[in-house]
PDB file of N, CA and C in Angstrom:
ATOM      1  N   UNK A   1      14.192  23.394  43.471  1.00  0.00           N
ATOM      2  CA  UNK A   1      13.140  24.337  43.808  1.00  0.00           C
ATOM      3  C   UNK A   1      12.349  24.631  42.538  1.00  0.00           C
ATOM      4  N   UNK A   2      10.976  24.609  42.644  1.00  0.00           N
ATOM      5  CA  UNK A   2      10.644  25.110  41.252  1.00  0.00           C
ATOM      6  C   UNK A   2       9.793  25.905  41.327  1.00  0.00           C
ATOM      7  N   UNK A   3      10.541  27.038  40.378  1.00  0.00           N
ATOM      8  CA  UNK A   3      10.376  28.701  40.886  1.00  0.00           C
ATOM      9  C   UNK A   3       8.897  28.755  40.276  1.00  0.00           C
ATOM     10  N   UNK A   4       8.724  27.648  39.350  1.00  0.00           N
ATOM     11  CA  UNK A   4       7.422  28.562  38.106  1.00  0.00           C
ATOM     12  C   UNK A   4       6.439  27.972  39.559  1.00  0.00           C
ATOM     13  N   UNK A   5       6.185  26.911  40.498  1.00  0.00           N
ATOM     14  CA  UNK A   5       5.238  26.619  40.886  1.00  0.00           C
ATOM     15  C   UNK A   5       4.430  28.133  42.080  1.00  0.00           C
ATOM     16  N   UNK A   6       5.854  28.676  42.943  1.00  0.00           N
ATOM     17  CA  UNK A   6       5.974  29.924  43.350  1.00  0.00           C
ATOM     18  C   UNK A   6       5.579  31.144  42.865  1.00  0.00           C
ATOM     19  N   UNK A   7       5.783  31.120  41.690  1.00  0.00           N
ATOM     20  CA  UNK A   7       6.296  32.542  40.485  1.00  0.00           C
ATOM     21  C   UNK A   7       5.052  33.428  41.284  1.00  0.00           C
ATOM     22  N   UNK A   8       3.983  33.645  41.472  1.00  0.00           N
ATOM     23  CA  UNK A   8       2.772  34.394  41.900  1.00  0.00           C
ATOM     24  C   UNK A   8       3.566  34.998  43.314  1.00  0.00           C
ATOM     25  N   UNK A   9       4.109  34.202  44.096  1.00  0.00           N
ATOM     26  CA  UNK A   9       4.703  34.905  45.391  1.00  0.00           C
ATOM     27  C   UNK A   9       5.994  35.475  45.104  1.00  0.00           C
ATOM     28  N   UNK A  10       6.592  35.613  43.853  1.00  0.00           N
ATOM     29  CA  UNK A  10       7.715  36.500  43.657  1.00  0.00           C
ATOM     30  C   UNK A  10       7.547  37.705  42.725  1.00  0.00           C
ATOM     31  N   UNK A  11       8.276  38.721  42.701  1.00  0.00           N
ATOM     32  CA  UNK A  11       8.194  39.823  41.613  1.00  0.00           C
ATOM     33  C   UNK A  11       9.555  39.479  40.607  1.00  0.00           C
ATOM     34  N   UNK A  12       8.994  39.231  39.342  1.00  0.00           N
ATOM     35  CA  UNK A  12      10.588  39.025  38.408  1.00  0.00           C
ATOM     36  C   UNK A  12      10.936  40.456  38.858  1.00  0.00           C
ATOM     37  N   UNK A  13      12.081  40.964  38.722  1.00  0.00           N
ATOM     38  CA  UNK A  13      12.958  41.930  38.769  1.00  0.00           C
ATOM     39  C   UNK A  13      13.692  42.114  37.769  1.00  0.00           C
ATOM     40  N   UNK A  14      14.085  41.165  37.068  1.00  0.00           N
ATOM     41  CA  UNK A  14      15.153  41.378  35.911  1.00  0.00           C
ATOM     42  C   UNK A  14      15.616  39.872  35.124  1.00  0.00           C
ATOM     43  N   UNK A  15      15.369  39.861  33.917  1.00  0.00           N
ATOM     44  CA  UNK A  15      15.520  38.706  33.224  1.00  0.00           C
ATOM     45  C   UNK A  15      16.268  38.652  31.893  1.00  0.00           C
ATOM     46  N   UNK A  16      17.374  37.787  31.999  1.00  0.00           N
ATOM     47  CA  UNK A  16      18.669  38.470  31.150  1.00  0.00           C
ATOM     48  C   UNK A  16      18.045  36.550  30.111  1.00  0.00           C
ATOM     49  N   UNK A  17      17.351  35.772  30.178  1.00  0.00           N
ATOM     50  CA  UNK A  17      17.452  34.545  29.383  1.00  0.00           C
ATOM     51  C   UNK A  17      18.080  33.783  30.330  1.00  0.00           C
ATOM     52  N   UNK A  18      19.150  33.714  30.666  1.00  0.00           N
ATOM     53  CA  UNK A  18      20.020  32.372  31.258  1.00  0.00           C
ATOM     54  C   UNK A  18      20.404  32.859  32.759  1.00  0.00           C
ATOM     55  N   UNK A  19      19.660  34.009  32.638  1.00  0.00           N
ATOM     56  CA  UNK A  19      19.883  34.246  34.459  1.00  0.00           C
ATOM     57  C   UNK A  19      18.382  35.163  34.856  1.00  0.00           C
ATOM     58  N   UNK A  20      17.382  34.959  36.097  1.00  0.00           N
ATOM     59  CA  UNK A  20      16.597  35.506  36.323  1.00  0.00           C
ATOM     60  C   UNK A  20      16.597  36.305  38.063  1.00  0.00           C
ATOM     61  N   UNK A  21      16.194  37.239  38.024  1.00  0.00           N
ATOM     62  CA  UNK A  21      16.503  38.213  39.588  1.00  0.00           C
ATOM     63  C   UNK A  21      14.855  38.335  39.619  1.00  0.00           C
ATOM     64  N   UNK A  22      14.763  37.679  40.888  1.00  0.00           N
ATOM     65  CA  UNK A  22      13.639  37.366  41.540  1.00  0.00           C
ATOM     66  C   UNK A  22      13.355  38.152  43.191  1.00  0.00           C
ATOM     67  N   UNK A  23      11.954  39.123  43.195  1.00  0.00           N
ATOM     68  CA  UNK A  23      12.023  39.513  44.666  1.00  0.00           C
ATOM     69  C   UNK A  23      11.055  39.067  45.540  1.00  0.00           C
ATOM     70  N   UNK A  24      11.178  38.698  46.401  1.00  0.00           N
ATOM     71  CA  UNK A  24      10.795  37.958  47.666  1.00  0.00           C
ATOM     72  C   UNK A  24       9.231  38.608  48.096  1.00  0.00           C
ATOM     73  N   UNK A  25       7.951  38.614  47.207  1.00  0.00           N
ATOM     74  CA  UNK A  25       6.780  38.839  47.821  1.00  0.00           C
ATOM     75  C   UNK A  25       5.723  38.921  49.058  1.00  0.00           C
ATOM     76  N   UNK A  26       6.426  37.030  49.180  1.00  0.00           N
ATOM     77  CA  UNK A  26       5.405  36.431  50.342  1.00  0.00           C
ATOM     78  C   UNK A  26       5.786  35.604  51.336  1.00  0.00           C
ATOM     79  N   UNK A  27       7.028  35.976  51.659  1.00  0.00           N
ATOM     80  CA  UNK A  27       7.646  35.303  52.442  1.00  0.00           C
ATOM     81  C   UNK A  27       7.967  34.141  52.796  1.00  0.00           C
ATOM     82  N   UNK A  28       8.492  33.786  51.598  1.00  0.00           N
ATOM     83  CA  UNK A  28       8.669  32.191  50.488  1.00  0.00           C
ATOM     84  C   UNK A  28       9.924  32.083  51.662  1.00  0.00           C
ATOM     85  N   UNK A  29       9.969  30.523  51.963  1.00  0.00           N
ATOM     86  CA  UNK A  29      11.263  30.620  52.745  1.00  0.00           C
ATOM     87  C   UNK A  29      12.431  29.330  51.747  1.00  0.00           C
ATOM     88  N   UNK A  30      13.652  30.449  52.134  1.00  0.00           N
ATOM     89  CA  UNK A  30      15.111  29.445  51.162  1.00  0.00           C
ATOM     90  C   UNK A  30      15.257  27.684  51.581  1.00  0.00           C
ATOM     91  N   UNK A  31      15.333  27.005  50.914  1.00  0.00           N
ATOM     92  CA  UNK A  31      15.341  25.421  50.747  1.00  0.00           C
ATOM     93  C   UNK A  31      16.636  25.517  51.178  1.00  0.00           C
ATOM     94  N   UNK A  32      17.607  26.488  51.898  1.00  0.00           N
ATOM     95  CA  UNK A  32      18.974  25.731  52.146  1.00  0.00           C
ATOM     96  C   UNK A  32      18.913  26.164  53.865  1.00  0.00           C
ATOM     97  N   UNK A  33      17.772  27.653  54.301  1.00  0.00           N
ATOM     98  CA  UNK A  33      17.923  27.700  55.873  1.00  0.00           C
ATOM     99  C   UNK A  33      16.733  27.566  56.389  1.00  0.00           C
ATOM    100  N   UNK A  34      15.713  27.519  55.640  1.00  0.00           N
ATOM    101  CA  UNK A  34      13.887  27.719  55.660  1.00  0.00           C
ATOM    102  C   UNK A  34      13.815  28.827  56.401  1.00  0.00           C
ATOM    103  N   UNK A  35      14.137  30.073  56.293  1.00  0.00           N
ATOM    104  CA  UNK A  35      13.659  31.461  56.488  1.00  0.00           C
ATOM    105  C   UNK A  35      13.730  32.211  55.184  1.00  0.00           C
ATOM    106  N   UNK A  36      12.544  33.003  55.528  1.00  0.00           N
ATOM    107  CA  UNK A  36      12.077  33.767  54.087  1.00  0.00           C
ATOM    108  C   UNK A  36      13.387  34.629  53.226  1.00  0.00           C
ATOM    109  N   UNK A  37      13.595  34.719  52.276  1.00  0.00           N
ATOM    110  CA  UNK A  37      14.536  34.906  51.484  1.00  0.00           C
ATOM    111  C   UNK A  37      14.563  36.688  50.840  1.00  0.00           C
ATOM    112  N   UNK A  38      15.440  37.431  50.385  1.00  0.00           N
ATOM    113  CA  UNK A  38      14.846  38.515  50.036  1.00  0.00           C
ATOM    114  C   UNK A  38      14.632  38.729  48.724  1.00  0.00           C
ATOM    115  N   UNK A  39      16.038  38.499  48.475  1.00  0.00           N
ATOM    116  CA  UNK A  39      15.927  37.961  46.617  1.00  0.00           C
ATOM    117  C   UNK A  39      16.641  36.924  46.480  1.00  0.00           C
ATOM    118  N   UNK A  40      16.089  36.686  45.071  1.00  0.00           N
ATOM    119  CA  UNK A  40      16.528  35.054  44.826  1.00  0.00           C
ATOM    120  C   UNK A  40      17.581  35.458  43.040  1.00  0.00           C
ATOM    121  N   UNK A  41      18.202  34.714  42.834  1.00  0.00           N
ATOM    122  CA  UNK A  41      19.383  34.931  41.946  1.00  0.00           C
ATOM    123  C   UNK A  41      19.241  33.218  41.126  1.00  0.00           C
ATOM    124  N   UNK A  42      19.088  33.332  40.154  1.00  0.00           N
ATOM    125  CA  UNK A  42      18.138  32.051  39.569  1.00  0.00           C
ATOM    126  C   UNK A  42      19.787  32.026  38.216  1.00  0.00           C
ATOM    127  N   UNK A  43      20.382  31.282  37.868  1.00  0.00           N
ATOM    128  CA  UNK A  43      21.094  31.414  36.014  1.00  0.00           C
ATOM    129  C   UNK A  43      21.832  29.643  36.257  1.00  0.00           C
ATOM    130  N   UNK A  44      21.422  30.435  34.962  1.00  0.00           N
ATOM    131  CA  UNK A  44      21.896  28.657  34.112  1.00  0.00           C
ATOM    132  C   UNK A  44      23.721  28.544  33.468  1.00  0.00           C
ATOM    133  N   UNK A  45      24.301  29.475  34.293  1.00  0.00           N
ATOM    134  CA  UNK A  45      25.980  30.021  33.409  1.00  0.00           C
ATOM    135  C   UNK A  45      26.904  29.252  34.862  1.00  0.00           C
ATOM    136  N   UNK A  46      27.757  28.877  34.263  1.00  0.00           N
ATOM    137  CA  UNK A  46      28.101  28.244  35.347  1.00  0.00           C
ATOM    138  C   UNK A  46      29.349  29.268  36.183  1.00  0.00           C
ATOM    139  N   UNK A  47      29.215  30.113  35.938  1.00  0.00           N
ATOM    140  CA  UNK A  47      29.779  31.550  36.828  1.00  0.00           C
ATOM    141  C   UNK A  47      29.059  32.440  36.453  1.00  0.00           C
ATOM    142  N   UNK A  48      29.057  33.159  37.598  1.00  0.00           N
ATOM    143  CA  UNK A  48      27.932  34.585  37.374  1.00  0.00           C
ATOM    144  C   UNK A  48      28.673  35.860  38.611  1.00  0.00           C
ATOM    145  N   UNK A  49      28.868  36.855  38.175  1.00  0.00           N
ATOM    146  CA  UNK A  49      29.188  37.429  39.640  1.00  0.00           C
ATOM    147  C   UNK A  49      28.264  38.986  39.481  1.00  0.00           C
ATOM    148  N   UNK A  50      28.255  38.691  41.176  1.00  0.00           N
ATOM    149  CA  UNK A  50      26.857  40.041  41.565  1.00  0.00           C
ATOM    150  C   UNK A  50      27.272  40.843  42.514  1.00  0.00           C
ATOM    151  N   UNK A  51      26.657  42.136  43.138  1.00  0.00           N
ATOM    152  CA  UNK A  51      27.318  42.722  44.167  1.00  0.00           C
ATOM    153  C   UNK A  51      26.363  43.057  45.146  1.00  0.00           C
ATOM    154  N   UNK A  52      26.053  42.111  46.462  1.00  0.00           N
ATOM    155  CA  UNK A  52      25.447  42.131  47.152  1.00  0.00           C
ATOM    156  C   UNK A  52      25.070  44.005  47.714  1.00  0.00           C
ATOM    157  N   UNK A  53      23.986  44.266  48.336  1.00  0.00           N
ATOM    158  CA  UNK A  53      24.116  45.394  48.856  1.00  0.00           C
ATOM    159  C   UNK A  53      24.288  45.011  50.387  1.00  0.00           C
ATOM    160  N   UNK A  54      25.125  46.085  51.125  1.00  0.00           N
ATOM    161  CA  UNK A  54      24.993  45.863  52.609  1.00  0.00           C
ATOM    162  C   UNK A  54      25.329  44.571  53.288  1.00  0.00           C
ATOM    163  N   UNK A  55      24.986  44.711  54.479  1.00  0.00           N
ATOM    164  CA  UNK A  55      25.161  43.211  54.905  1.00  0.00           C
ATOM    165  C   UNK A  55      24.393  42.361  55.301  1.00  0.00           C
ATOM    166  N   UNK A  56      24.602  40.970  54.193  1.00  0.00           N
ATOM    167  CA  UNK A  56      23.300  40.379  54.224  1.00  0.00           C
ATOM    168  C   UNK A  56      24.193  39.080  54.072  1.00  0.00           C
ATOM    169  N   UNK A  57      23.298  37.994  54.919  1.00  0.00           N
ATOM    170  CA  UNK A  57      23.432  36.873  54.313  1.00  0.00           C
ATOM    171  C   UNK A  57      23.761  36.027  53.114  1.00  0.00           C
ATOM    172  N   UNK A  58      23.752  35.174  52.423  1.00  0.00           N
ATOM    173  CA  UNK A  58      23.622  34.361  51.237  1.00  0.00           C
ATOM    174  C   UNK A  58      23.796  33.184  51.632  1.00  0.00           C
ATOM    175  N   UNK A  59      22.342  32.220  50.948  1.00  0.00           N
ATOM    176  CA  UNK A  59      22.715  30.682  50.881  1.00  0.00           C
ATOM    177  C   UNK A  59      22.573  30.461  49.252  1.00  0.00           C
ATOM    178  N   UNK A  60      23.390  29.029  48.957  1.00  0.00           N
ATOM    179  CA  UNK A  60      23.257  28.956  47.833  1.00  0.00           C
ATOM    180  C   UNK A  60      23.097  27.208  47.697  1.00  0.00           C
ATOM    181  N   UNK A  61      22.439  26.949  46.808  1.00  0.00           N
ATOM    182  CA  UNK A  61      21.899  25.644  46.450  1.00  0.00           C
ATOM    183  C   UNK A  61      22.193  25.418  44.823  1.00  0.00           C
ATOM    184  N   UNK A  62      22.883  24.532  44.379  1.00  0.00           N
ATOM    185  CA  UNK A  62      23.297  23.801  43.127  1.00  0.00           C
ATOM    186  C   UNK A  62      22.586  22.833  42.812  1.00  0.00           C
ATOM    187  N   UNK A  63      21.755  22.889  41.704  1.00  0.00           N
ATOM    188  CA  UNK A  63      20.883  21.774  41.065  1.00  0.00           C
ATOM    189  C   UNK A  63      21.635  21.644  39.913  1.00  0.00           C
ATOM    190  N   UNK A  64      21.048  20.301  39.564  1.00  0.00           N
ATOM    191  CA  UNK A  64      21.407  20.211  38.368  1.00  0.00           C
ATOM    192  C   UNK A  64      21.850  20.806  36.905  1.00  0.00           C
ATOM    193  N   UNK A  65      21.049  21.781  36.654  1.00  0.00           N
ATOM    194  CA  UNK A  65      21.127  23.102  35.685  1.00  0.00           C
ATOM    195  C   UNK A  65      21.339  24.282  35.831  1.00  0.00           C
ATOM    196  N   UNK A  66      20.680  24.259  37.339  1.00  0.00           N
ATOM    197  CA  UNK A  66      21.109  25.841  37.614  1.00  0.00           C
ATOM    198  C   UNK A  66      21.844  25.849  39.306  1.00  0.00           C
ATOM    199  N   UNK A  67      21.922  27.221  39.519  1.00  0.00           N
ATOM    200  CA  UNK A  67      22.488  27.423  40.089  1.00  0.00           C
ATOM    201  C   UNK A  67      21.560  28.716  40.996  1.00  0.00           C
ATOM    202  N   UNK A  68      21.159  28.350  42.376  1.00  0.00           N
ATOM    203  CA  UNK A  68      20.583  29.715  43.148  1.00  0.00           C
ATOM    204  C   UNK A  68      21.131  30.057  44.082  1.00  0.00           C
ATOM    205  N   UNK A  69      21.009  31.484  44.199  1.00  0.00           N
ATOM    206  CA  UNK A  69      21.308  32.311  45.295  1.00  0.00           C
ATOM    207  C   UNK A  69      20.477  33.004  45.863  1.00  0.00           C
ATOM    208  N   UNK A  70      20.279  32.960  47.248  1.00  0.00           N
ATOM    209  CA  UNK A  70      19.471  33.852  48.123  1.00  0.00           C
ATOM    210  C   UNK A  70      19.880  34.539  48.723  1.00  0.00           C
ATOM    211  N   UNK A  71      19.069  35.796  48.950  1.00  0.00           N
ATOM    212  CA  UNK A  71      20.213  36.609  50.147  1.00  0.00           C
ATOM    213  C   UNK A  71      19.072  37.316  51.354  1.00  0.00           C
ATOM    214  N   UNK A  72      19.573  37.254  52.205  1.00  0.00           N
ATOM    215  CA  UNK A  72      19.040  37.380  53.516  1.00  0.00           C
ATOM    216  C   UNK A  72      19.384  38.764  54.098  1.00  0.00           C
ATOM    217  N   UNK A  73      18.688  39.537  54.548  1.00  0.00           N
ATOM    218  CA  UNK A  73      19.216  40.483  55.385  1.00  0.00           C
ATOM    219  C   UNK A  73      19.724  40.379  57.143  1.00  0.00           C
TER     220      UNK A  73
END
């Protein structure tokens, strides 16, 4: 997925260098269910742990370098 081509339809949220928290603008849809995504969970560490709120979905897709997570409501 390549976020920089998107970046205008997302809001950064939070950017640590090797991990970026991305929020869902324009109703960009996830490359793993093609429905729009809410936030996106972007890092380059090959473990990361987060604490979803509520109950929501998650798909996740492994590229080469990184590693994403989406989460769905």
């Amino acid at each position: 997925m390549d976020i920089h081509a998107i970046r205008h339809r997302l809001k950064l949220k939070k950017d640590a260098g090797h991990t970026e928290l991305f929020e869902n603008r324009d109703s960009v849809v996830c490359p793993a269910c093609d429905k729009p995504f809410g936030d996106l969970l972007a890092t380059e560490k090959r473990e990361h742990s987060f604490r979803p709120t509520g109950l929501m979905r998650l798909c996740v897709v492994r590229e080469d370098d990184r590693l994403l997570v989406f989460t769905h409501e």
